[in-house]
Protein backbone atom coordinates (compact mmCIF):
# COMPACT_ATOMS: atom_id res chain seq x y z
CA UNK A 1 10.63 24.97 -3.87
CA UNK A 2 9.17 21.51 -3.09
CA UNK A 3 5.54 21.40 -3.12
CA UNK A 4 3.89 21.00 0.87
CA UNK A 5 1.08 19.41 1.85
CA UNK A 6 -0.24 19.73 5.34
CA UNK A 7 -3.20 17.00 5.33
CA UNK A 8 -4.40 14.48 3.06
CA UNK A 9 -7.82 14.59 1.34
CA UNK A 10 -10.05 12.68 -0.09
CA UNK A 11 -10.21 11.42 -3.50
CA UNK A 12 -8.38 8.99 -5.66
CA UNK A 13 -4.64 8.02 -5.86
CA UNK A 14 -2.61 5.27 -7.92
CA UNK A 15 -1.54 2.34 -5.93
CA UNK A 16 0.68 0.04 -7.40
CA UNK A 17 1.63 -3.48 -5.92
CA UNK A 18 4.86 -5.23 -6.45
CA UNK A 19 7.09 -8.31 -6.04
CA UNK A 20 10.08 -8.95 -7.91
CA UNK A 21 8.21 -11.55 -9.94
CA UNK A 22 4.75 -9.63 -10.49
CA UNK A 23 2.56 -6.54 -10.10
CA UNK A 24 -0.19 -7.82 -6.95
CA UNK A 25 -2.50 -4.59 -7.62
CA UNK A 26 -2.16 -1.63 -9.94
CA UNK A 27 -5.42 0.56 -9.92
CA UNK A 28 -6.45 3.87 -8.74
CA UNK A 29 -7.64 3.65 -4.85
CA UNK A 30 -9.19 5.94 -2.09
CA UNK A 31 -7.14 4.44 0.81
CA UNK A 32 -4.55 2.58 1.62
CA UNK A 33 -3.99 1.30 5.27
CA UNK A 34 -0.39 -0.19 6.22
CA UNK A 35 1.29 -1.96 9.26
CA UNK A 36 5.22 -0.46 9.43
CA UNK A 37 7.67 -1.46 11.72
CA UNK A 38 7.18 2.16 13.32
CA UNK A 39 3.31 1.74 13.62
CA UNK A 40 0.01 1.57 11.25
CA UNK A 41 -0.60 4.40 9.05
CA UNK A 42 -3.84 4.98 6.33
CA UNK A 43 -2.89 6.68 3.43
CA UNK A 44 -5.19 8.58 1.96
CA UNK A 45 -4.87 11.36 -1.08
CA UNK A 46 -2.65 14.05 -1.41
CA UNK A 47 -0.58 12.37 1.33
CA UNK A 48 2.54 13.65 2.54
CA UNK A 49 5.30 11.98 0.83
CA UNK A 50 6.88 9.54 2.78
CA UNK A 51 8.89 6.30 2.95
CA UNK A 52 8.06 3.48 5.65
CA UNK A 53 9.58 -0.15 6.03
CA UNK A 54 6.62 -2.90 5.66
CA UNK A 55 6.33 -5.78 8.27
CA UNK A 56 4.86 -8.90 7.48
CA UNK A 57 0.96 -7.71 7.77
CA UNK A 58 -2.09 -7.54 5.35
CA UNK A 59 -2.02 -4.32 3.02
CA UNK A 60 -6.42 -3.07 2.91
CA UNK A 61 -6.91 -1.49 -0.27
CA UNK A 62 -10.05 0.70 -0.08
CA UNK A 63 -12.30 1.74 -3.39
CA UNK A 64 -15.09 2.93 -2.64
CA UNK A 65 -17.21 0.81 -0.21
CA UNK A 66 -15.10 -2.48 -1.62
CA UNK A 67 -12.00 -3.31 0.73
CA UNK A 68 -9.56 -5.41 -0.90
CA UNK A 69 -6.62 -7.05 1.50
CA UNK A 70 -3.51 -8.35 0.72
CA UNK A 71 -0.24 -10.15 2.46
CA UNK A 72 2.92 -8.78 2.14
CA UNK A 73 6.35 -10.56 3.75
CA UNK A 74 7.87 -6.99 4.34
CA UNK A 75 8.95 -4.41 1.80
CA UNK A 76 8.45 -0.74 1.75
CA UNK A 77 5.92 1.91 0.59
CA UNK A 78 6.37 5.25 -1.09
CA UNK A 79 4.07 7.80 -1.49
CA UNK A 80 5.34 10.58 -3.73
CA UNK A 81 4.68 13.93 -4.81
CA UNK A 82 2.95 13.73 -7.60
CA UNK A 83 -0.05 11.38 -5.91
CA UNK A 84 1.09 8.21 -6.70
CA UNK A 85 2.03 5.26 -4.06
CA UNK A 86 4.37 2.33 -4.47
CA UNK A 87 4.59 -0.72 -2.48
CA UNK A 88 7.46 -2.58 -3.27
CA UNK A 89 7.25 -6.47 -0.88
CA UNK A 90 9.25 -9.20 -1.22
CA UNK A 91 6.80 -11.80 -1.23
CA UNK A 92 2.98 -11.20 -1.63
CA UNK A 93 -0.64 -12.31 -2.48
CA UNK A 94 -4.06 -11.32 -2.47
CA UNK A 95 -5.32 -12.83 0.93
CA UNK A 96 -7.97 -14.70 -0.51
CA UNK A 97 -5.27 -16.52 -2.82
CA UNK A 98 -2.89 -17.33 0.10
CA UNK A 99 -2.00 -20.79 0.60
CA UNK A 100 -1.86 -21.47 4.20
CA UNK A 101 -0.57 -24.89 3.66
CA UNK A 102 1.80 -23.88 0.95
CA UNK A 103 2.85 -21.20 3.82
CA UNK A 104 3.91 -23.51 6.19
């Protein structure tokens, strides 16, 4: 019988970041907040499991009282059982390292 969770809660979870080419982010986080193509959704915890498709939007990492943000081109996230979330995104970049001249 799968395991059910009803709310998230606080606490820690591991994020991980990912292109094809290279790992953006892989630490342990207290939020995650998202922009799908079927709305915005913060991830905290002892989420829910769940799959979403990414649209090109900025990924905010939260630890702590430090926010961290990050682009992503599209992709999808995955938050699993066992506490963990994935982001996989076809192109992305810690905001303050984007090039918006190299974007154009």
């Amino acid at each position: 019988v799968p395991l059910r969770r009803a709310f998230a809660t606080e606490g820690k979870f591991q994020l991980r970041v990912a292109t094809p080419t290279q790992i953006i982010w892989d630490q342990e986080c207290d939020q995650l907040d998202v922009s799908g193509t079927a709305g915005d959704m913060g991830i905290l915890a002892n989420h829910t499991p769940v799959v979403a498709q990414l649209k090109p939007s900025v990924l905010r990492v939260t630890n702590g009282k430090d926010t961290t943000s990050l682009f992503v081109s599209s992709g999808f996230v995955v938050f699993n059982q066992d506490n963990t979330c994935n982001v996989t995104a076809v192109d992305g970049v810690p905001l303050d390292q984007l090039d918006a001249e190299a974007a154009k």
